[in-house]
Each structure stands twice: as C-alpha cells, then as structure tokens.
PDB file of N, CA and C in Angstrom:
ATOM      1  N   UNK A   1     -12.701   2.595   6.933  1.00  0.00           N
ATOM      2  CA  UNK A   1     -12.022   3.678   6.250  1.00  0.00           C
ATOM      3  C   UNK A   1     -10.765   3.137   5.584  1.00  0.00           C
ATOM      4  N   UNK A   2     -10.400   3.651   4.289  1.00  0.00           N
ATOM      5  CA  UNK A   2      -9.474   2.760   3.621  1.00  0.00           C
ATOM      6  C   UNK A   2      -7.874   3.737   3.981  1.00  0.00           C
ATOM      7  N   UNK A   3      -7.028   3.085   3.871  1.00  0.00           N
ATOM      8  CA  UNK A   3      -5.209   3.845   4.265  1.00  0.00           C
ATOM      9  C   UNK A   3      -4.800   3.548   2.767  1.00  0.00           C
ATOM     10  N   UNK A   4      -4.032   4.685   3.071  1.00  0.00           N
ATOM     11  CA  UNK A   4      -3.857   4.712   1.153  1.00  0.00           C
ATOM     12  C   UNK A   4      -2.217   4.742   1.664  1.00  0.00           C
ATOM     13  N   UNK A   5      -1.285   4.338   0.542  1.00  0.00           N
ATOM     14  CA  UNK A   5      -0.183   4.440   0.653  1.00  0.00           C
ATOM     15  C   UNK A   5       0.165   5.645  -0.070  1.00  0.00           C
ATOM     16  N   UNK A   6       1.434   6.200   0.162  1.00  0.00           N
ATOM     17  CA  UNK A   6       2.303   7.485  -0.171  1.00  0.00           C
ATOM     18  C   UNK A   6       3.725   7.046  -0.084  1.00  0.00           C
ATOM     19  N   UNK A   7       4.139   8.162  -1.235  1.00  0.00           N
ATOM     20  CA  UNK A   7       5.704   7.946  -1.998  1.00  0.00           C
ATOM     21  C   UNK A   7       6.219   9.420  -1.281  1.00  0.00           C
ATOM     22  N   UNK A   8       7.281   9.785  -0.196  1.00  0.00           N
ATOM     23  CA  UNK A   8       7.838  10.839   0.182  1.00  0.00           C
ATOM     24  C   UNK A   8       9.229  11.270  -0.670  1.00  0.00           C
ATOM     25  N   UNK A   9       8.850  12.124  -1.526  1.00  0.00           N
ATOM     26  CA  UNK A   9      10.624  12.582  -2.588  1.00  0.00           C
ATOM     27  C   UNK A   9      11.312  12.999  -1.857  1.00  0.00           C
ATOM     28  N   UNK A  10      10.981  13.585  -0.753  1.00  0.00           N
ATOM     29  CA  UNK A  10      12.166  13.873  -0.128  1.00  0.00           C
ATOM     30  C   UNK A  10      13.109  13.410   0.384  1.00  0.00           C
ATOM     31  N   UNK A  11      12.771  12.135   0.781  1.00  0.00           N
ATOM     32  CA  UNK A  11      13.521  11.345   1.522  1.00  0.00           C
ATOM     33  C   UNK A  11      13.190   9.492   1.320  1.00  0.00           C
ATOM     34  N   UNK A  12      12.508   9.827  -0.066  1.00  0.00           N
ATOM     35  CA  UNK A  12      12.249   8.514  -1.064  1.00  0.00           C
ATOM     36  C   UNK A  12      11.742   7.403  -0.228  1.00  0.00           C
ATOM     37  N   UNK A  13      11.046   7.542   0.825  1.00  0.00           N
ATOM     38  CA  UNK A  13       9.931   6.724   1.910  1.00  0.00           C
ATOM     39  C   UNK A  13       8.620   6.394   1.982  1.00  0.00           C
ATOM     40  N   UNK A  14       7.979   5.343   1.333  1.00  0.00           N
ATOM     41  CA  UNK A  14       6.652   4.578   1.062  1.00  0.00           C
ATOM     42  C   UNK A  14       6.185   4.614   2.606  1.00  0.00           C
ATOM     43  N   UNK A  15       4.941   4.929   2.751  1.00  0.00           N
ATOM     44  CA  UNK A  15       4.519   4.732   4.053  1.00  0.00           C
ATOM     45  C   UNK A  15       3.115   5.252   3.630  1.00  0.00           C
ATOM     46  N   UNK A  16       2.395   4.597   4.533  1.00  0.00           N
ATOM     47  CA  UNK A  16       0.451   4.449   4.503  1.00  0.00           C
ATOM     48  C   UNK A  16       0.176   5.516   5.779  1.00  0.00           C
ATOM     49  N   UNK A  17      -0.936   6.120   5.378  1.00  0.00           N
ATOM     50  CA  UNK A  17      -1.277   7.010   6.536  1.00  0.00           C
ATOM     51  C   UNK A  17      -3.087   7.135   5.995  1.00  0.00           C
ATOM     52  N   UNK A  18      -3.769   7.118   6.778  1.00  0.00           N
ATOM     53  CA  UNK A  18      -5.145   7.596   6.550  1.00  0.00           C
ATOM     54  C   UNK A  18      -5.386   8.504   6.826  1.00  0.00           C
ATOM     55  N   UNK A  19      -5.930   9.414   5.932  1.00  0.00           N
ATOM     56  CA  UNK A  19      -6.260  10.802   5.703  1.00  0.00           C
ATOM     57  C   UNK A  19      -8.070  11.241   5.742  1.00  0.00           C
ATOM     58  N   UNK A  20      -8.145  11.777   6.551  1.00  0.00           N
ATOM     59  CA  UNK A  20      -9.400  11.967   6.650  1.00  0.00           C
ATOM     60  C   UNK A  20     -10.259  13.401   6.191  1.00  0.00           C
ATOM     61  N   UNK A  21     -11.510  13.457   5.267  1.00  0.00           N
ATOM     62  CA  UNK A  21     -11.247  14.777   4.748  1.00  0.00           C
ATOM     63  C   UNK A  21     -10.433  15.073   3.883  1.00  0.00           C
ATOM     64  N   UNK A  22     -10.619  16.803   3.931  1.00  0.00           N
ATOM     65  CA  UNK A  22      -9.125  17.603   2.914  1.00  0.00           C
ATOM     66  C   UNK A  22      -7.962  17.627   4.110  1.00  0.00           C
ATOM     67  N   UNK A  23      -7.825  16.649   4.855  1.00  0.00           N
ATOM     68  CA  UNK A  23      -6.220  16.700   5.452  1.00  0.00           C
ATOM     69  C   UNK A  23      -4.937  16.277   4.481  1.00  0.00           C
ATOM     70  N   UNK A  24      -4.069  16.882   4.657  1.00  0.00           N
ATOM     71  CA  UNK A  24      -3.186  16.405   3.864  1.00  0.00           C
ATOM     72  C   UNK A  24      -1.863  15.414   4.297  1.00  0.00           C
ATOM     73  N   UNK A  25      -1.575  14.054   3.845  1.00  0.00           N
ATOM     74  CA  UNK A  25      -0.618  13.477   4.627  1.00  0.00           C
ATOM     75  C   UNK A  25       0.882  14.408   4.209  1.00  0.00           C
ATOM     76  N   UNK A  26       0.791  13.580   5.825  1.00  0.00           N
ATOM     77  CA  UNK A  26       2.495  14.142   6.271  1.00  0.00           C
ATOM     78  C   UNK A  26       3.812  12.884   6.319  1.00  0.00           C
ATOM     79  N   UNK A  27       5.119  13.301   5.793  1.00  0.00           N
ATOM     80  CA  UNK A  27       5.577  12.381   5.897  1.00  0.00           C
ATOM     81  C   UNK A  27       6.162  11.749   7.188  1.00  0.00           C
ATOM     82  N   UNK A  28       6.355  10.192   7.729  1.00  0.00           N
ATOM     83  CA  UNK A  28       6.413  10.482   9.255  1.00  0.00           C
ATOM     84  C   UNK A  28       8.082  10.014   9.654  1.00  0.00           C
ATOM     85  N   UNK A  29       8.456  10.510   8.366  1.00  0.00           N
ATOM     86  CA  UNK A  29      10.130  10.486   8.893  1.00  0.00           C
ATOM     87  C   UNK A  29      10.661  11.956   8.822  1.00  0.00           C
ATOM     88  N   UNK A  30      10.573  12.443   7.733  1.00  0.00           N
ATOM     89  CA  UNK A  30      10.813  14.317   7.514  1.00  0.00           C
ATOM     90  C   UNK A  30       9.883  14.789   8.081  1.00  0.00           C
ATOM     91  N   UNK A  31       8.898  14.590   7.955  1.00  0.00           N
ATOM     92  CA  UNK A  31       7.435  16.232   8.488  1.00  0.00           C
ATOM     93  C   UNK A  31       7.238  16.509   7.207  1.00  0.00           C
ATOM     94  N   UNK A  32       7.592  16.300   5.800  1.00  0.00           N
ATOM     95  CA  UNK A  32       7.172  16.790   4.286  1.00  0.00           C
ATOM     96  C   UNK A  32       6.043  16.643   4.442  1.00  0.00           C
ATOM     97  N   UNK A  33       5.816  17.606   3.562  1.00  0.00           N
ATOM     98  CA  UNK A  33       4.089  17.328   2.792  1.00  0.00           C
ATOM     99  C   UNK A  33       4.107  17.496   1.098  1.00  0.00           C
ATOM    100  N   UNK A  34       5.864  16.652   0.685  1.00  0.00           N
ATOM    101  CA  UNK A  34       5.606  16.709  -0.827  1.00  0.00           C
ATOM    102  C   UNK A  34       5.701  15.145  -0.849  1.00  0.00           C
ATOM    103  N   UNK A  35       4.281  14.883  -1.255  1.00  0.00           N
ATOM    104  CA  UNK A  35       3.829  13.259  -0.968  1.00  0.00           C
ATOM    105  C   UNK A  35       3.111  13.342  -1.771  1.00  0.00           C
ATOM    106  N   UNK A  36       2.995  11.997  -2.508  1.00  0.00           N
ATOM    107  CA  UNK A  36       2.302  11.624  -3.780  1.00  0.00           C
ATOM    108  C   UNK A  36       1.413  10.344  -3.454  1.00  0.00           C
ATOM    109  N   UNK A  37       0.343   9.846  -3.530  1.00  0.00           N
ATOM    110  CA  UNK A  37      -0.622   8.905  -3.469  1.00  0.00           C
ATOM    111  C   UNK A  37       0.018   7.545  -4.411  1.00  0.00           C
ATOM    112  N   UNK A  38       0.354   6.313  -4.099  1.00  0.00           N
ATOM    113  CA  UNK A  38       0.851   5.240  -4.704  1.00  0.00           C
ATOM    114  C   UNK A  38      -0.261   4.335  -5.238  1.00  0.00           C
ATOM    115  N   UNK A  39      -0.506   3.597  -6.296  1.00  0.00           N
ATOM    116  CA  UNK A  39      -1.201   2.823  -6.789  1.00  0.00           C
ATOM    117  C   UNK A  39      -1.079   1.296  -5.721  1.00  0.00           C
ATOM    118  N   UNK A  40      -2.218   0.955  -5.020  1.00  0.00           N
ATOM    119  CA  UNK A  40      -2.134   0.204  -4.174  1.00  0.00           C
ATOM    120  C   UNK A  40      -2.666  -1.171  -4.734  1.00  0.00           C
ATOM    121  N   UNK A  41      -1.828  -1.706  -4.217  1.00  0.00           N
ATOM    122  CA  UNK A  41      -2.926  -3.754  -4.580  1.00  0.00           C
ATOM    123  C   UNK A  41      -3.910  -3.918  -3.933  1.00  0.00           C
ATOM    124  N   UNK A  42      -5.186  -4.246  -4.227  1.00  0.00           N
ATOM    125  CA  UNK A  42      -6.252  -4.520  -3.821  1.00  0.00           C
ATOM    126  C   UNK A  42      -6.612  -5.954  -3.535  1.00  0.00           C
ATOM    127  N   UNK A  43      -7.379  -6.230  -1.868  1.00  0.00           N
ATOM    128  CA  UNK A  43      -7.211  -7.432  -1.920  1.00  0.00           C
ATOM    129  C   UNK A  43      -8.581  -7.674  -1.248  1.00  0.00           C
ATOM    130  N   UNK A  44      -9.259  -8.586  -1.630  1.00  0.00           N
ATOM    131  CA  UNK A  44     -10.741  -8.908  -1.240  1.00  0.00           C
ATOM    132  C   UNK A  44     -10.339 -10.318  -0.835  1.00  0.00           C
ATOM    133  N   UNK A  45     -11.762 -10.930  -0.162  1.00  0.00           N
ATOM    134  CA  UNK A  45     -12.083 -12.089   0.765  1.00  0.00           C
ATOM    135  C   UNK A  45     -13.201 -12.319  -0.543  1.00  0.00           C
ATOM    136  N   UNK A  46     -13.632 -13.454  -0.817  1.00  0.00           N
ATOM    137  CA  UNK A  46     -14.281 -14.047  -1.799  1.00  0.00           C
ATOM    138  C   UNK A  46     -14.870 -15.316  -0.805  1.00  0.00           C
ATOM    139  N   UNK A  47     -16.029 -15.265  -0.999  1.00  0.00           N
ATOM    140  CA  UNK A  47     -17.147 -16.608  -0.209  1.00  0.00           C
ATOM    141  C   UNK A  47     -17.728 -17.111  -1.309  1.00  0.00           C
ATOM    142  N   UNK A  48     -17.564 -18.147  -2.118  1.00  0.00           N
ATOM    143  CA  UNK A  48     -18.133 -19.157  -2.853  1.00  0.00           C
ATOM    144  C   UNK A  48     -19.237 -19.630  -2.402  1.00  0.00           C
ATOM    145  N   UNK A  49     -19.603 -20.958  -3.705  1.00  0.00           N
ATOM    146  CA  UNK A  49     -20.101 -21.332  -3.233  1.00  0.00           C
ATOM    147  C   UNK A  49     -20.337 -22.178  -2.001  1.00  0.00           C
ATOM    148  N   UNK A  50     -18.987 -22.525  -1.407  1.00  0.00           N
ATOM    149  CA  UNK A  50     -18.512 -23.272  -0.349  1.00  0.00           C
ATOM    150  C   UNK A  50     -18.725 -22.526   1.388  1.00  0.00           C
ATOM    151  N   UNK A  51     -18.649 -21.022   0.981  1.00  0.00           N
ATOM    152  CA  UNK A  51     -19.066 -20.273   2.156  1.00  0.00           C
ATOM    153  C   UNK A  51     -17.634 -20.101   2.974  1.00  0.00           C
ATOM    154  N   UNK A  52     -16.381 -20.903   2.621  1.00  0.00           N
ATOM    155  CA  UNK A  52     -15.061 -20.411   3.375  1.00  0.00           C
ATOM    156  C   UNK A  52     -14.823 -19.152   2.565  1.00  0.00           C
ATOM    157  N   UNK A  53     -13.832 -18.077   3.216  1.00  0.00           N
ATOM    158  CA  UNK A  53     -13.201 -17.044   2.805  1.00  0.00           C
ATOM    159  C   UNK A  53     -12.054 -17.498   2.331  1.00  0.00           C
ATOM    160  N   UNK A  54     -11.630 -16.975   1.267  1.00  0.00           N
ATOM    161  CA  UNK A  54     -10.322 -17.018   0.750  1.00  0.00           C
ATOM    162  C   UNK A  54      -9.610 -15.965   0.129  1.00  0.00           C
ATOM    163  N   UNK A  55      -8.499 -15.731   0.573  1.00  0.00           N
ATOM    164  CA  UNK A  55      -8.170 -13.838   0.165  1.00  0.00           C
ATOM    165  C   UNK A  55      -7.653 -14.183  -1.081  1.00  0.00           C
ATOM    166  N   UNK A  56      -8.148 -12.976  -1.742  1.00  0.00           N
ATOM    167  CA  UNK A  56      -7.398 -12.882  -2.952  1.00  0.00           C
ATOM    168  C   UNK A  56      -6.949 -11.825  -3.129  1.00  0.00           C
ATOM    169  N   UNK A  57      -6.219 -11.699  -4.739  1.00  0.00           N
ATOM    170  CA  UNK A  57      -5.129 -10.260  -4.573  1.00  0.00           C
ATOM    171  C   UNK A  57      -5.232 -10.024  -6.042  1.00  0.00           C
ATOM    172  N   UNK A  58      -5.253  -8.826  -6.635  1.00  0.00           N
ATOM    173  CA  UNK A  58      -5.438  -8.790  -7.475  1.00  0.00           C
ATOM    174  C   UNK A  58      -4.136  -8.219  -8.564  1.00  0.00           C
ATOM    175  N   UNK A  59      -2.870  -9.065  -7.806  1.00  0.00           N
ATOM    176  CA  UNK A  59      -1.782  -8.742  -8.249  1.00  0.00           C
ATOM    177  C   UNK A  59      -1.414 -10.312  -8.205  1.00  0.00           C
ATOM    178  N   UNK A  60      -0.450 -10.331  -9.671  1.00  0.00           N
ATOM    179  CA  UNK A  60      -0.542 -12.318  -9.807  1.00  0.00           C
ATOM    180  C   UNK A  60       0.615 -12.490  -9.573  1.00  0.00           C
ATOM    181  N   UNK A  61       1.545 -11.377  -9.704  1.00  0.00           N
ATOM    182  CA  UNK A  61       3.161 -11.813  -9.523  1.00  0.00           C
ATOM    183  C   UNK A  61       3.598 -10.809  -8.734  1.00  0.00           C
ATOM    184  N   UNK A  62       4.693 -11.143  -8.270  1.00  0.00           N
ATOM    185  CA  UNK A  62       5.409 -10.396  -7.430  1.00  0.00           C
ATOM    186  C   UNK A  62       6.590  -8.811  -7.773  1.00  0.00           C
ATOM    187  N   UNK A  63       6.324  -7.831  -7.184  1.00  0.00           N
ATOM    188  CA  UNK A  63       7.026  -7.193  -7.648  1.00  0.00           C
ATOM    189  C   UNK A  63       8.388  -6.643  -7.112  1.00  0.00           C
ATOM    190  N   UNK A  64       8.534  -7.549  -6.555  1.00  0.00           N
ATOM    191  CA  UNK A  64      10.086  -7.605  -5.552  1.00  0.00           C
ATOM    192  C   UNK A  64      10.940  -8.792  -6.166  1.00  0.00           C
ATOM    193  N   UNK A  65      12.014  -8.378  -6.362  1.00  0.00           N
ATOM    194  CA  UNK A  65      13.041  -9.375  -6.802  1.00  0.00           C
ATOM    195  C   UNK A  65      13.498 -10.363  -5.979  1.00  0.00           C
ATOM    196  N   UNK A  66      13.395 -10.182  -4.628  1.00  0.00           N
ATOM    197  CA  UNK A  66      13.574 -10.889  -3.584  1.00  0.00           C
ATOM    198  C   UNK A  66      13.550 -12.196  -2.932  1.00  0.00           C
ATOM    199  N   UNK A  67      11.704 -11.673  -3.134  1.00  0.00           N
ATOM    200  CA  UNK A  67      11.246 -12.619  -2.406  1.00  0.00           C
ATOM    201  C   UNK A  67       9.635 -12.604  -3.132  1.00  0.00           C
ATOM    202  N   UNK A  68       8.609 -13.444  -2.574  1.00  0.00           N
ATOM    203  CA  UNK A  68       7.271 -13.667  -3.545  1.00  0.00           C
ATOM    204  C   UNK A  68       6.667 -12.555  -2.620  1.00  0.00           C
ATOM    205  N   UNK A  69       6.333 -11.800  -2.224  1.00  0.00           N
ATOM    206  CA  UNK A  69       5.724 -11.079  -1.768  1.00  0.00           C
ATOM    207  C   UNK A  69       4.818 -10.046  -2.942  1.00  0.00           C
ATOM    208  N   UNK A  70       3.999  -9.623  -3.008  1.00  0.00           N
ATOM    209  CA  UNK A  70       3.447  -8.602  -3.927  1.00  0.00           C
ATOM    210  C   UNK A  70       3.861  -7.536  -3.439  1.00  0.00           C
ATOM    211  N   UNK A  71       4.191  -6.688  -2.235  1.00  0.00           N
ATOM    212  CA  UNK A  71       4.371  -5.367  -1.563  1.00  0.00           C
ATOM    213  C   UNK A  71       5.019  -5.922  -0.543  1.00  0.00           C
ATOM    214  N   UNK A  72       6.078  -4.986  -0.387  1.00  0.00           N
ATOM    215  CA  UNK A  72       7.058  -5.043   0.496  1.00  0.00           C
ATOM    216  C   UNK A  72       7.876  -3.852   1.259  1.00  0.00           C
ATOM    217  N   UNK A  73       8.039  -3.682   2.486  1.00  0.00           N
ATOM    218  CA  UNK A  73       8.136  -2.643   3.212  1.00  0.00           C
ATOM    219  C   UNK A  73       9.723  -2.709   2.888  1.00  0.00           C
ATOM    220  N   UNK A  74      10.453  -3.648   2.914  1.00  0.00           N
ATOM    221  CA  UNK A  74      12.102  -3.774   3.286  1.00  0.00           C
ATOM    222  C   UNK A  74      12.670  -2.909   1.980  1.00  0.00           C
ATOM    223  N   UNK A  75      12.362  -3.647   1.253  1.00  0.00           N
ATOM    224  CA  UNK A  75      12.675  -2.795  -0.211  1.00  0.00           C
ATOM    225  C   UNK A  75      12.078  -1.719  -1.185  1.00  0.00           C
ATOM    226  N   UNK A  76      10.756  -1.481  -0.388  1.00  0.00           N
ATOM    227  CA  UNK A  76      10.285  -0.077  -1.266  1.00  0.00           C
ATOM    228  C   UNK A  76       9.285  -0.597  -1.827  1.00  0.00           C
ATOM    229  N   UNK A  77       9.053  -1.909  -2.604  1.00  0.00           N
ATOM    230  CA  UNK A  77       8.699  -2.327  -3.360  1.00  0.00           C
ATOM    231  C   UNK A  77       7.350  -2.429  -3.300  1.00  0.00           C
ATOM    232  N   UNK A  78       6.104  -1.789  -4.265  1.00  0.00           N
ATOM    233  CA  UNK A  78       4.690  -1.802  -4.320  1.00  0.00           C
ATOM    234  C   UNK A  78       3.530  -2.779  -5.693  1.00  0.00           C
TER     235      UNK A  78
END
C-alpha cells in the first residue's frame, strides 16, 4: 500500500500518513483536516542485466539548499 505525503496550512507541516479508502488524513500535530496531497519522488529498484538492484530516483537534483538530499524532513523540503 503506497503513503502519500501531505502539506498541513495550518500549521505549515509535511508529514506522510496512509489513507485507506475515502478516509481522510489528519494532521498529526493539530488534528486538521485542511491537508493537501504533495507531489512525491518516486523511487524504484531496477535489476539489469546484471540481476543486482540498484535504487533509483526519479529526481536528479536536490531540492534542499542544504544538503544533497532530494526530500528532507528538517527543512520542509520535497
């Protein structure tokens, strides 16, 4: 089952919750339920012809000023 990330306005807090059904996420610092669905990076395992796994990401640069990370909890950053 896939966890989708969410943007909370109320209290401007990124956080993943899996929603099952028509449930609706909640935020888990306020209790809001004015939460918006975030465009997430997608990341697959790829088996060549070699047969090792190797993750890939389908984000090439980083979107944190920080540090190389693609998504980042410290700063918000998705």
């Amino acid at each position: 089952m896939p966890i989708f990330e969410y943007h909370c306005d109320p209290c401007n807090l990124n956080f993943e919750c899996l929603v099952i059904g028509k449930e609706k996420p909640v935020c888990p610092t306020c209790k809001g339920d004015s939460v918006h669905k975030l465009m997430s990076v997608c990341g697959f395992v790829s088996k060549g012809a070699g047969g090792g796994g190797t993750v890939k990401s389908s984000a090439s640069t980083s979107s944190c000023g920080s540090c190389s990370k693609t998504s980042c909890g410290t700063c918000g950053s998705v």
